[in-house]
Protein backbone atom coordinates (compact mmCIF):
# COMPACT_ATOMS: atom_id res chain seq x y z
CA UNK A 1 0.00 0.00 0.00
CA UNK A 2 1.51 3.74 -0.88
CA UNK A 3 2.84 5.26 2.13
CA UNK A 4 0.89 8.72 2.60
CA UNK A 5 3.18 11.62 3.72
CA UNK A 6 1.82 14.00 6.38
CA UNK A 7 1.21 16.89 3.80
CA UNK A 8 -0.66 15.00 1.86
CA UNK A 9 -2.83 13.89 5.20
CA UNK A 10 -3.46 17.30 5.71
CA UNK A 11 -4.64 17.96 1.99
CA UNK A 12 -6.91 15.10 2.57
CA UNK A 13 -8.18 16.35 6.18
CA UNK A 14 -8.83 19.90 4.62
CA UNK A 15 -11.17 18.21 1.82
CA UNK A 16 -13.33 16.38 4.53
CA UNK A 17 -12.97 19.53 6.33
CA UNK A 18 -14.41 21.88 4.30
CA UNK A 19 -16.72 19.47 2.98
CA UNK A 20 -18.03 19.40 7.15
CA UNK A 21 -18.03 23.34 7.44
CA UNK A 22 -20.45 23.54 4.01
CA UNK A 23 -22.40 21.04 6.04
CA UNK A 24 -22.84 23.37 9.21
CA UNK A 25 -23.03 26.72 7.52
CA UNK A 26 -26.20 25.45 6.00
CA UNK A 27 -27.52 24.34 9.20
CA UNK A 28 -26.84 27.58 10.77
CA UNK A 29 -28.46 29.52 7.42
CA UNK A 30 -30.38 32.09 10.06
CA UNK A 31 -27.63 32.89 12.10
CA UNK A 32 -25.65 33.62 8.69
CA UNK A 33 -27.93 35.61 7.28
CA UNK A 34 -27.41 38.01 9.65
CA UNK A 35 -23.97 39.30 9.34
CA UNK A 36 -23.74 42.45 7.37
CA UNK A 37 -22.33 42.55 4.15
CA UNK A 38 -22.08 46.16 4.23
CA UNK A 39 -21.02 49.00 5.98
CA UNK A 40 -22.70 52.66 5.68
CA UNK A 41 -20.19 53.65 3.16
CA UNK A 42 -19.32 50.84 0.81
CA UNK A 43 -19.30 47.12 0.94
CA UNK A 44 -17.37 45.61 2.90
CA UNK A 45 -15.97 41.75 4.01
CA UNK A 46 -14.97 42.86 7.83
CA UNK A 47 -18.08 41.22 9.48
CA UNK A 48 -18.22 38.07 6.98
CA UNK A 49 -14.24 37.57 8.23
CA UNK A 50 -14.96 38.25 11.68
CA UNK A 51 -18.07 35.55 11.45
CA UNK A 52 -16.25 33.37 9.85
CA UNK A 53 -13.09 33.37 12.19
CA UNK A 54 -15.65 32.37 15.02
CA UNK A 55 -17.07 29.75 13.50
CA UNK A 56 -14.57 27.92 12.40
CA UNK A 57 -12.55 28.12 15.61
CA UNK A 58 -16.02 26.88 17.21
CA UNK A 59 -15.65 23.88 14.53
CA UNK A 60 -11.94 23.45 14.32
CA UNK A 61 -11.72 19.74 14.13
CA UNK A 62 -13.78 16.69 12.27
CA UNK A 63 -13.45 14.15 15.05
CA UNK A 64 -17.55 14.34 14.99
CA UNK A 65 -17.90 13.81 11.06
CA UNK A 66 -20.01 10.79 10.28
CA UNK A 67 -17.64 9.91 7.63
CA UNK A 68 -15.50 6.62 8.14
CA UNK A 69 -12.69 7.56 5.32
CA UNK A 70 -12.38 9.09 2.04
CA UNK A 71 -11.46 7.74 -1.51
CA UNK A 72 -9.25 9.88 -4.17
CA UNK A 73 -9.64 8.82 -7.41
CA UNK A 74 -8.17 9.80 -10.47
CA UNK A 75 -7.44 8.06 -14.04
CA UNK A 76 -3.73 6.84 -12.74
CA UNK A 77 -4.88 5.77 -9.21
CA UNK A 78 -6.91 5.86 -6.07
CA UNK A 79 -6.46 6.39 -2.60
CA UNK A 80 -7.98 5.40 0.34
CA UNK A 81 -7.96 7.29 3.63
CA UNK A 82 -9.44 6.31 7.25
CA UNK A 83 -10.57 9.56 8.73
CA UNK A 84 -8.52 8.05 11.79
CA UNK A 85 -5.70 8.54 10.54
CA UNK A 86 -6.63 12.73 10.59
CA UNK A 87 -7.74 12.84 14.28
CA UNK A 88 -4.14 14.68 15.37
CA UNK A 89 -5.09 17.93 12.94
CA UNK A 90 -6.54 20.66 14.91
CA UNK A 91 -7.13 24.17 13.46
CA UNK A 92 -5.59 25.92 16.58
CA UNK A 93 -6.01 29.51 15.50
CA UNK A 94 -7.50 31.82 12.92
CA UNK A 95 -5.99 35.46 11.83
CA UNK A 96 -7.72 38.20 10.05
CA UNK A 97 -5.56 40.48 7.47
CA UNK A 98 -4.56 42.82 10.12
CA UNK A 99 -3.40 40.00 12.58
CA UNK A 100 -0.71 38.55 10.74
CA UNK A 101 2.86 38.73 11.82
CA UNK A 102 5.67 39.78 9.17
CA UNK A 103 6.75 36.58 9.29
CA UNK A 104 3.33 35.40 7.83
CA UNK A 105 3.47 38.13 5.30
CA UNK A 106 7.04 36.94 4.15
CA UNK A 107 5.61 33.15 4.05
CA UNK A 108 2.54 33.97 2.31
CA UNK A 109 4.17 36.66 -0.27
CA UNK A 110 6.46 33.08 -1.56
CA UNK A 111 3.22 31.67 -3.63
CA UNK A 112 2.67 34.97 -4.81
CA UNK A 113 3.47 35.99 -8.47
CA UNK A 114 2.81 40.12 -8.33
CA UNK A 115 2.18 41.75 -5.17
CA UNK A 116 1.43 40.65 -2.22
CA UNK A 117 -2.05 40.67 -0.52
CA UNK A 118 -3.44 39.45 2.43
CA UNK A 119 -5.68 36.59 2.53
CA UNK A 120 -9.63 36.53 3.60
CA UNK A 121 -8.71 34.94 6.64
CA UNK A 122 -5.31 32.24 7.60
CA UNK A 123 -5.93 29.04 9.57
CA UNK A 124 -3.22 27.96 11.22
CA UNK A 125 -3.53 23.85 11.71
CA UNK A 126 -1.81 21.65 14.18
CA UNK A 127 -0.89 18.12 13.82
CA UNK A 128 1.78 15.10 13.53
CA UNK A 129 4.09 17.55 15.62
CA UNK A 130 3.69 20.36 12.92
CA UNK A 131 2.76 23.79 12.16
CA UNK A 132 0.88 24.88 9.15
CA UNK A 133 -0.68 27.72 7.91
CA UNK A 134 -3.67 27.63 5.16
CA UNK A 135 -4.70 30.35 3.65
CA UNK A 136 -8.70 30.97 3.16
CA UNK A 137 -10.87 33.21 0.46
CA UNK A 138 -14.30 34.41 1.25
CA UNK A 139 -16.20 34.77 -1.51
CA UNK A 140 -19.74 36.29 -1.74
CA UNK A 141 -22.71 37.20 -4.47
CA UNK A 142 -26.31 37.94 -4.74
CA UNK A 143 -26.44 35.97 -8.04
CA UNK A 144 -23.89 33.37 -9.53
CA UNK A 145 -20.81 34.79 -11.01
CA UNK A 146 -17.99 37.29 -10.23
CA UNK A 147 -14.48 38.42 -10.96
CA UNK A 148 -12.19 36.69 -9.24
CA UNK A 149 -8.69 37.41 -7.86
CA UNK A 150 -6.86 38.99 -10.86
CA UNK A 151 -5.12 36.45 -12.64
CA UNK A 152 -1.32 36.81 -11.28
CA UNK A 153 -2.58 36.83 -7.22
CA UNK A 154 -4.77 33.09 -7.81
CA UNK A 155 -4.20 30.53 -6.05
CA UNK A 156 -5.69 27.52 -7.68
CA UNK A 157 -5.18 25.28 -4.78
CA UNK A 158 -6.39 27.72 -1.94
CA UNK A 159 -9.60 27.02 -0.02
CA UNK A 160 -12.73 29.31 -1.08
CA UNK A 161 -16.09 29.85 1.34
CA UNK A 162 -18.37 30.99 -1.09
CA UNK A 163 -21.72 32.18 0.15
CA UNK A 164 -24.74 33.10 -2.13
CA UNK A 165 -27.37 35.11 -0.85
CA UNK A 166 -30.56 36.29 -2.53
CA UNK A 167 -33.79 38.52 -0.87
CA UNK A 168 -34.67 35.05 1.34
CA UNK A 169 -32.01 32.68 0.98
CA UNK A 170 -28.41 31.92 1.97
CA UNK A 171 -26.52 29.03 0.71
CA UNK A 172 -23.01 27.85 0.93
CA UNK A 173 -20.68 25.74 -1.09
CA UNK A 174 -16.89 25.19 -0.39
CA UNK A 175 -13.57 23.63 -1.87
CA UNK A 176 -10.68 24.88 -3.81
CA UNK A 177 -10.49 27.69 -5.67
CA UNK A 178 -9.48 26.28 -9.25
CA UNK A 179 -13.12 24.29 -9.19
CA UNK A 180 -15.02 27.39 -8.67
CA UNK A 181 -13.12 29.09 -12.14
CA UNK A 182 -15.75 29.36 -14.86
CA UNK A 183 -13.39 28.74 -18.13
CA UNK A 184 -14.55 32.67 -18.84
CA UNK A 185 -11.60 35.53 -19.01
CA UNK A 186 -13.52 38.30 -19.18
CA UNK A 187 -11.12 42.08 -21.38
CA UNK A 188 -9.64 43.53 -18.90
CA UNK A 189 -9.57 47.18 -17.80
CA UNK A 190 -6.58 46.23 -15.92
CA UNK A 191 -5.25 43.00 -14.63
CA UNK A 192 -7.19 40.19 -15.66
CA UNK A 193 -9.87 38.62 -13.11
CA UNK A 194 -10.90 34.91 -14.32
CA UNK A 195 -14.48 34.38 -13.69
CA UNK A 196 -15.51 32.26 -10.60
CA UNK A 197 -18.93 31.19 -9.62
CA UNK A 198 -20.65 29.55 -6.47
CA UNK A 199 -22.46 27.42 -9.42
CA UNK A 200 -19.53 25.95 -10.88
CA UNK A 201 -18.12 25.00 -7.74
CA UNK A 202 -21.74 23.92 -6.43
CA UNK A 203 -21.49 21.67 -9.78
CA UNK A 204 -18.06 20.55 -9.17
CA UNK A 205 -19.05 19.22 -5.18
CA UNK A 206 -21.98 17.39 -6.81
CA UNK A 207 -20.07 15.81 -9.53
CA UNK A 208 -17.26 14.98 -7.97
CA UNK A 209 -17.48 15.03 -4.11
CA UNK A 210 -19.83 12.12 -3.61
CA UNK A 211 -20.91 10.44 -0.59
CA UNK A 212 -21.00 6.32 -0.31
CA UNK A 213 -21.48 4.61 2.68
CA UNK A 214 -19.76 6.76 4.91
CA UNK A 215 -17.32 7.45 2.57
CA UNK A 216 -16.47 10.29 0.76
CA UNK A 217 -15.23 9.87 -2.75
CA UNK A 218 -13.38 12.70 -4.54
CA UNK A 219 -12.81 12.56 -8.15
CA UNK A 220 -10.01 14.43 -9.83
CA UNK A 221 -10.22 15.56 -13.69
CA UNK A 222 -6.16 15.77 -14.36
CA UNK A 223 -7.11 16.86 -18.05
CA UNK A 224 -10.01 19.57 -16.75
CA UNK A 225 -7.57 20.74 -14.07
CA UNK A 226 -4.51 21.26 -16.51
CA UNK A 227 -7.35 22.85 -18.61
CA UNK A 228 -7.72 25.67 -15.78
CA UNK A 229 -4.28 25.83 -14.84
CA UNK A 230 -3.00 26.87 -18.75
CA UNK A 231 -5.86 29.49 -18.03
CA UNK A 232 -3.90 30.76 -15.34
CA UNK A 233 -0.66 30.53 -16.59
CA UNK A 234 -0.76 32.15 -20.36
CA UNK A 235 -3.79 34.19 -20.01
CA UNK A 236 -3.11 36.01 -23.37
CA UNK A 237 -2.77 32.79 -24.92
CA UNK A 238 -6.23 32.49 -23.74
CA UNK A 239 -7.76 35.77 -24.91
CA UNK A 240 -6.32 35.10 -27.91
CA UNK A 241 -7.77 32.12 -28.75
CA UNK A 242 -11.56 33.80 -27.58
CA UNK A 243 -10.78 36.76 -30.12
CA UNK A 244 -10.07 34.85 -32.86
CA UNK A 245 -13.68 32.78 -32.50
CA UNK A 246 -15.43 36.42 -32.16
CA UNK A 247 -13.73 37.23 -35.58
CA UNK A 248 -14.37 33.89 -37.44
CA UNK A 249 -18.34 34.50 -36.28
CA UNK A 250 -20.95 34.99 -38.90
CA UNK A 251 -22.93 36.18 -36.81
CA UNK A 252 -23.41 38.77 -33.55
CA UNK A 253 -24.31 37.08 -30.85
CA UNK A 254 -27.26 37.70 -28.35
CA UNK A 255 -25.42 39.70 -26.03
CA UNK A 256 -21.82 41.48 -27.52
CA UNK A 257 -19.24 42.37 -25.61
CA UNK A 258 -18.15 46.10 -25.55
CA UNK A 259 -14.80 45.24 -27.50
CA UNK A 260 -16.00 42.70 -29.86
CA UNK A 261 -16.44 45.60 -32.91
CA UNK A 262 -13.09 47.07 -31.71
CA UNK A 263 -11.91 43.36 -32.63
CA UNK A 264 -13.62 43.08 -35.76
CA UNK A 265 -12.20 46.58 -36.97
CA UNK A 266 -8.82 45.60 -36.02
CA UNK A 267 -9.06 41.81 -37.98
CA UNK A 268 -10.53 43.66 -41.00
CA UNK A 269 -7.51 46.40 -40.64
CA UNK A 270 -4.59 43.54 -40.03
CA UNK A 271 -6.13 41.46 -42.78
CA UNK A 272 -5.70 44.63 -45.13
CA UNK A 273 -2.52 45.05 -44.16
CA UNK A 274 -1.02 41.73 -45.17
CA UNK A 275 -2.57 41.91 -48.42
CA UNK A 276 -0.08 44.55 -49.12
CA UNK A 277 2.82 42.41 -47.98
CA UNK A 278 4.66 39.98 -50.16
CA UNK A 279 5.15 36.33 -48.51
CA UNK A 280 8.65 37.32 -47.33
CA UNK A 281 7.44 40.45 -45.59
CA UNK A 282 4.58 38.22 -44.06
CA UNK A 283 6.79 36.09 -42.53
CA UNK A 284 9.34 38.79 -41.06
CA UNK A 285 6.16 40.47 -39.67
CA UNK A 286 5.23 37.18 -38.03
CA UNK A 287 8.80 36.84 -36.71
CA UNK A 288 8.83 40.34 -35.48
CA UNK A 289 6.13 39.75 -33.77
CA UNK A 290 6.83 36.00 -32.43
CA UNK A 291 10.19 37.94 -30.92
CA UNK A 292 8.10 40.76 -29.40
CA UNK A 293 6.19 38.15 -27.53
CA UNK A 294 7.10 38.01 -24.14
């Protein structure tokens, strides 16, 4: 049987976890819909952080979880884990933004690609005779989708709390970011924001989180999660692939985008343009521009 390393124990306790906290959240819908998701001024996440910093010190371990173990599957392999074996992980304190040492800053700023931000909220989890911190985004919307963190600040593998509320309902779904990411890269004004949603993620659980005789199995989609991940990592690649299917369209759709004539204007002016280039000059442009490509 493959020996399971402590880290990986802990990725595996944080799965059944967050799975548990989704569970009591919705049990405690009332009590959640009464935290303010806005201040007098502007909107604000203070109270939601605050909230959840209580409750999950108040739920800190899943020693009570009716699960027996949990099953990893994925087209190479699966794994099987006794929740047993994740008794010794206790989440032994929570920080908000403003609580964290430098030392935390300097840890957390190392999976960062741009500059640094604080997280929603750290956990800080004990177990096996060692110290880790977690870092945890809150996410919230009246409807389905949002921008997300902008593209150079994600962190596929973090934990998201995402929290839906409407007139007269709340509803939470958890797990890790990159499962909440919506395939959608919306122009940017600035930095780009891929799309999250507390559907796709709500999809995601149900597909792939399922529950079988006191067993949870988890299902991984390398390809889908590669898929997500090239998303992240060449972003222009990305946009350029979704402007070239606006400009090979025959027709507008439904709903346009503000920049989709600014894209047609520019394919009709570039297409111009090389008709007034020979085949050599075609190909030095496209090697200009290949070497101008960062």
């Amino acid at each position: 049987m493959k020996t399971i390393n402590t880290r990986a124990k802990l990725d595996y306790f944080l799965q059944v976890y967050f799975y548990e906290i989704e569970q009591a959240l919705n049990n405690h819908k009332e009590e959640l819909s009464k935290v303010k998701f806005q201040s007098e001024e502007s909107n604000t996440d203070e109270y939601i952080k605050r909230f959840m910093k209580q409750f999950i010190l108040e739920h800190s371990t899943i020693e009570k979880s009716a699960l027996e173990s949990i099953l990893i599957k994925n087209a190479q392999q699966e794994i099987s884990v006794k929740l047993a074996d994740f008794n010794e992980f206790k989440i032994t304190q929570v920080f908000l933004p403003e609580e964290l040492s430098i030392k935390q800053r300097k840890e957390i700023s190392k999976n960062k690609k741009s500059v640094y931000t604080n997280p929603d909220l750290l956990l800080q989890i004990e177990g096996y005779d060692q110290l880790y911190n977690e870092s945890l985004e809150l996410k919230s919307t009246n409807n389905n989708k949002i921008p997300g963190a902008s593209v150079q600040q994600v962190l596929p593998l973090e934990w998201v709390v995402f929290i839906r509320r409407t007139k007269d309902k709340v509803s939470v779904t958890t797990g890790q970011y990159i499962n909440s990411i919506t395939n959608k890269l919306p122009f940017p004004d600035r930095s780009p924001r891929p799309q999250i949603a507390f559907k796709t993620l709500k999809q995601w659980n149900k597909e792939n989180r399922i529950l079988v005789n006191k067993q949870m199995q988890l299902n991984v989609d390398s390809a889908l999660v590669e898929t997500k991940l090239n998303l992240l990592k060449d972003w222009q690649d990305f946009l350029a692939d979704e402007w070239l299917t606006i400009i090979q369209q025959k027709k507008k759709g439904r709903t346009e985008k503000w920049f989709n004539n600014a894209l047609r204007k520019f394919a009709v002016k570039l297409l111009n343009y090389s008709t007034t280039l020979n085949e050599k000059e075609r190909k030095q442009l496209i090697n200009d521009l290949n070497n101008l490509i960062e």
